[in-house]
Protein backbone atom coordinates (compact mmCIF):
# COMPACT_ATOMS: atom_id res chain seq x y z
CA UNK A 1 69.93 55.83 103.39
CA UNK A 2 69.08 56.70 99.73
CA UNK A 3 70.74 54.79 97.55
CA UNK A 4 72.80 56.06 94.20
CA UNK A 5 71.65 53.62 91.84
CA UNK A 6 68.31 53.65 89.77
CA UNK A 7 65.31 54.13 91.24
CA UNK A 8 64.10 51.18 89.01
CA UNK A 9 66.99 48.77 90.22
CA UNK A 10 65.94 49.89 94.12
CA UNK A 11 62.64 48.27 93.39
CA UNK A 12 64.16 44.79 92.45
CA UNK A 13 63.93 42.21 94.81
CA UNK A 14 66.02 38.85 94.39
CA UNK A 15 63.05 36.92 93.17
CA UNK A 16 62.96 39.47 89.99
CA UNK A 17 66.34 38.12 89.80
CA UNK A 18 65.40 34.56 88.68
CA UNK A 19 63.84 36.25 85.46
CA UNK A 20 66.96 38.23 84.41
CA UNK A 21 69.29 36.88 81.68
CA UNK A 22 71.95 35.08 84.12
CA UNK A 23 72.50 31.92 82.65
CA UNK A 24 76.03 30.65 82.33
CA UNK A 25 78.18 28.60 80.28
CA UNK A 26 80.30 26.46 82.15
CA UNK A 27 82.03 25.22 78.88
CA UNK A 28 82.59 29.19 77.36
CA UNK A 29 86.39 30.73 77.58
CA UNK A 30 86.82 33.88 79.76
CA UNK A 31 85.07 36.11 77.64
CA UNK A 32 85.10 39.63 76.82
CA UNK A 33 83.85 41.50 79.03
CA UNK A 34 85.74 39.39 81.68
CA UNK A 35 89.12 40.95 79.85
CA UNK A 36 88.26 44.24 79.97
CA UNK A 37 86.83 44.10 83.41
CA UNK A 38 90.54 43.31 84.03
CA UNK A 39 91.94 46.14 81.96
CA UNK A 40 89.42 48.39 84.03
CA UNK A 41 91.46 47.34 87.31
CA UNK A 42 94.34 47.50 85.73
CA UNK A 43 93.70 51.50 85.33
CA UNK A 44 92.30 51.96 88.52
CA UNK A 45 94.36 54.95 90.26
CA UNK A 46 96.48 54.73 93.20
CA UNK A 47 93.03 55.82 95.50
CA UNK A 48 91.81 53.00 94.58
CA UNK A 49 94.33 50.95 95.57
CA UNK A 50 94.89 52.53 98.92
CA UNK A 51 91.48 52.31 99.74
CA UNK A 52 92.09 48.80 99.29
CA UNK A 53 95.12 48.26 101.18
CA UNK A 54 93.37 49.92 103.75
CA UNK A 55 90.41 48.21 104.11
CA UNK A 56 92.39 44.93 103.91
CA UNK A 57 94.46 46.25 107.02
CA UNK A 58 91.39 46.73 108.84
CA UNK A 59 89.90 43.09 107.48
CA UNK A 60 92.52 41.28 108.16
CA UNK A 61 93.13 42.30 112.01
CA UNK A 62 89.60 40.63 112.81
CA UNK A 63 90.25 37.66 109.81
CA UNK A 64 93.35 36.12 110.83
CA UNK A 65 93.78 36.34 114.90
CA UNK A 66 89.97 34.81 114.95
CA UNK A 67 90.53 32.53 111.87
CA UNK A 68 87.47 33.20 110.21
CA UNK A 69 88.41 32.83 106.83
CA UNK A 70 90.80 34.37 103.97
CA UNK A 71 90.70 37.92 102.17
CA UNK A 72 91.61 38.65 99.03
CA UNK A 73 92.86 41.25 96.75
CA UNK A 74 91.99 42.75 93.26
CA UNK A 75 94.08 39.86 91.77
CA UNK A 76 91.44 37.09 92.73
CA UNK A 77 89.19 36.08 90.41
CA UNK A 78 85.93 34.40 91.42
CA UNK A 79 83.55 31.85 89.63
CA UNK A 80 80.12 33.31 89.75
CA UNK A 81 77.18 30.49 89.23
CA UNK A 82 75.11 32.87 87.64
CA UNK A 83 75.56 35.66 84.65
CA UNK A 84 77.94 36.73 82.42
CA UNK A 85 80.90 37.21 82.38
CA UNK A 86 81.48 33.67 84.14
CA UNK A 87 83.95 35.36 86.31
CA UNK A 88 83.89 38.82 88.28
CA UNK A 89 87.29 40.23 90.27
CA UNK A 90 86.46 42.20 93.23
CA UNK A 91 88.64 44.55 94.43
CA UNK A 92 88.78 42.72 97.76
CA UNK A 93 86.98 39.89 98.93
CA UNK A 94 86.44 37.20 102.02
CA UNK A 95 85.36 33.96 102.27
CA UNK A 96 84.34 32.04 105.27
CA UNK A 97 86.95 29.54 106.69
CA UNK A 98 84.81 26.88 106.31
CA UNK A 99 84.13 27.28 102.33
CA UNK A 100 87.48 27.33 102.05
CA UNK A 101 90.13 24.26 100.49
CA UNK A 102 93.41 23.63 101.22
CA UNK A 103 95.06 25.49 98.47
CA UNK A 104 93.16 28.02 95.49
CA UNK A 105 95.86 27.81 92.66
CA UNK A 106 93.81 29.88 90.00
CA UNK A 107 90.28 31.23 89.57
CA UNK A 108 88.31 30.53 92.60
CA UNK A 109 85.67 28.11 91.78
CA UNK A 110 83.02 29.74 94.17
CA UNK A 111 81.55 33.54 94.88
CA UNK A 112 82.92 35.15 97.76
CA UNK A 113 80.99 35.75 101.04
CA UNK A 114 81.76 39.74 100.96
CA UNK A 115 82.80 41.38 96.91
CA UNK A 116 83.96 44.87 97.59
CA UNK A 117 83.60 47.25 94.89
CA UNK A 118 85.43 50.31 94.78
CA UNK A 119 83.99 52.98 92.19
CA UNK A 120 86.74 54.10 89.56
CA UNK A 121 85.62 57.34 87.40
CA UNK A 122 85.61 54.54 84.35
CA UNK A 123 82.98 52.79 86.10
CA UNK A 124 79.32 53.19 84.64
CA UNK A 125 76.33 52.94 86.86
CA UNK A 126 74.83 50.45 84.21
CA UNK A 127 77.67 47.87 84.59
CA UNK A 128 77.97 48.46 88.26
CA UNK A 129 74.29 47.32 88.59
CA UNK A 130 74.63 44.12 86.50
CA UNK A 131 77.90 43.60 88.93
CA UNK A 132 75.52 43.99 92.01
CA UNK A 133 72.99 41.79 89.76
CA UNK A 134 75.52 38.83 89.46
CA UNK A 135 77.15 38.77 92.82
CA UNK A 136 73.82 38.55 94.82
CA UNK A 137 72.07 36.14 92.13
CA UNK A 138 75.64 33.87 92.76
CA UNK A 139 75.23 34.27 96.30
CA UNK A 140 77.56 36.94 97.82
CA UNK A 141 76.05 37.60 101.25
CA UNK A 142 77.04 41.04 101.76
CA UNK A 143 78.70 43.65 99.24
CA UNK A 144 80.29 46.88 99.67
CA UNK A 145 80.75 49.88 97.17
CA UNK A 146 82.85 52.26 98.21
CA UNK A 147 82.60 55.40 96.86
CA UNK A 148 85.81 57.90 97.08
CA UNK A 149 84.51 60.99 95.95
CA UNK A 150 81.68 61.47 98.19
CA UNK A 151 83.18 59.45 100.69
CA UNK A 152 80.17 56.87 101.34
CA UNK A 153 79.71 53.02 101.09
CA UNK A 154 76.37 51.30 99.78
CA UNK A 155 76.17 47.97 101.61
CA UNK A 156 73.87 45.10 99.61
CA UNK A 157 72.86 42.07 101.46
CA UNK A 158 71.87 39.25 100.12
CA UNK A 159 67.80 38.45 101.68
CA UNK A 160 67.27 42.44 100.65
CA UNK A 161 68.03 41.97 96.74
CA UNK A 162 68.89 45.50 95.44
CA UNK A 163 68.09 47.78 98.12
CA UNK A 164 70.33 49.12 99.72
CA UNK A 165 72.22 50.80 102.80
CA UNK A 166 73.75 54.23 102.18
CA UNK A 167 76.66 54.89 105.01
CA UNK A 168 78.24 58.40 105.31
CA UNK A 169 81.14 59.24 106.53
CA UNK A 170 80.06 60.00 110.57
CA UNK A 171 78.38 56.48 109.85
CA UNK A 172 80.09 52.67 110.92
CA UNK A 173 80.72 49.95 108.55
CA UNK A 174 79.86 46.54 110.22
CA UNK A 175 80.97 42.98 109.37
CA UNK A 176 77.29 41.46 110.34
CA UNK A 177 77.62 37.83 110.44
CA UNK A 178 79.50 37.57 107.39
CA UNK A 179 82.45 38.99 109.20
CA UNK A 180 81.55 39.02 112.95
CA UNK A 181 83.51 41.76 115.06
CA UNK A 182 84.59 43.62 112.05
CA UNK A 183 83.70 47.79 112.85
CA UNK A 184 85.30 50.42 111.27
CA UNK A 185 84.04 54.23 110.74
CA UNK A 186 83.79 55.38 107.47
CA UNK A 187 85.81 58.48 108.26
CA UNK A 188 88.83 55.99 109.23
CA UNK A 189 89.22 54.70 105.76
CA UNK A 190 89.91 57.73 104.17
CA UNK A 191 91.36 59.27 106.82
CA UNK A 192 94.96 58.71 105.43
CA UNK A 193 94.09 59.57 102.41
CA UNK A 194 93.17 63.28 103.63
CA UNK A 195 95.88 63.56 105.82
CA UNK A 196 98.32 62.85 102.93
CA UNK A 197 96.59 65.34 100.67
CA UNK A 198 96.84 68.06 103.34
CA UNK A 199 100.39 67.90 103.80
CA UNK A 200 101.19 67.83 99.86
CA UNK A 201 99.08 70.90 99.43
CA UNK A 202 101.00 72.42 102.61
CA UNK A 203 104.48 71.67 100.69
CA UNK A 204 103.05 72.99 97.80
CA UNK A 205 102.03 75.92 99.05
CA UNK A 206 105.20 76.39 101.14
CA UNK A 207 107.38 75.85 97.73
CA UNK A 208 105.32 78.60 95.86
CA UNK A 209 105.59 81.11 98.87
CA UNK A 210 109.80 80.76 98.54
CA UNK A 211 109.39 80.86 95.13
């Protein structure tokens, strides 16, 4: 339950949030630190991006039979009404059916319902606060960072500000209301991941003993 960022960001609740430096500028280019929030993904590892294949697996047998809305990938990015930069690109993301338009041809001109954030060793705890920051000031209802290394997920909902849940691995994540009958156990999304890295160590260690 503790939670891995600051002690002082813990203590901020979202009406702190309305005296923070979010304004926007609808009229400003994609700016700087929107590019290299891109190059950032772009060097995210291939754990990263099975973690998020995975979890989309897992989203999208609830999503789609029941209709509920649409996910989306680390390719999306989303117009955030609050902070800078003006848009943020989640490594997946949902939106409710009804938010939704017919067609989304470029940048999504809304904040998701649910931002997923999975944490790269790039990632610094300052910008991944000011991430949490904007998504909850924008209105994202519910985020999730997913930590690899320790195997854990900090869930953020929007009426609690910046405390947050810490989930371990014997511990369930849960679509709430955002994404109703979603349930999955921590241990199951990195599951594959373990099992895959046990067998290559196996063949490795086969190889060396015929060597």
């Amino acid at each position: 339950m503790t939670s891995l960022i600051t002690k002082e960001a813990e203590l901020l609740d979202l009406d702190d949030l309305d005296e923070l430096d979010l304004e926007d500028d609808d009229e400003s280019p994609i700016v700087q630190e929107e590019e290299e929030e891109e190059e950032q993904k772009e060097m995210a590892g291939g754990e990263h991006g099975e973690i998020a294949s995975i979890l989309i697996y897992h989203l999208g047998g609830i999503v789609y039979p029941q209709k509920l809305g649409r996910i989306f990938d680390g390719q999306t990015s989303f117009r955030l009404s609050a902070g800078k930069p003006p848009r943020r690109i989640p490594d997946v993301a949902f939106v409710k059916l009804e938010r939704m338009p017919h067609r989304i041809t470029g940048s999504a001109p809304f904040a998701p319902d649910l931002a997923v954030e999975i944490v790269s060793q790039t990632d610094l705890v300052f910008d991944l606060e000011n991430k949490i920051i904007q998504y909850l000031a924008s209105g994202v209802r519910l985020i999730w960072i997913i930590y690899p290394v320790s195997q854990t997920i900090e869930v953020y909902r929007l009426p609690d500000g910046m405390r947050s849940l810490r989930l371990l691995k014997e511990d369930e994540l849960d679509g709430e209301n955002i994404v109703p009958g979603f349930k999955l156990k921590i241990s199951e999304l990195f599951e594959d991941l373990l099992e895959q890295k046990d067998e290559l160590e196996t063949e490795e260690s086969e190889s060396s003993a015929e060597d």
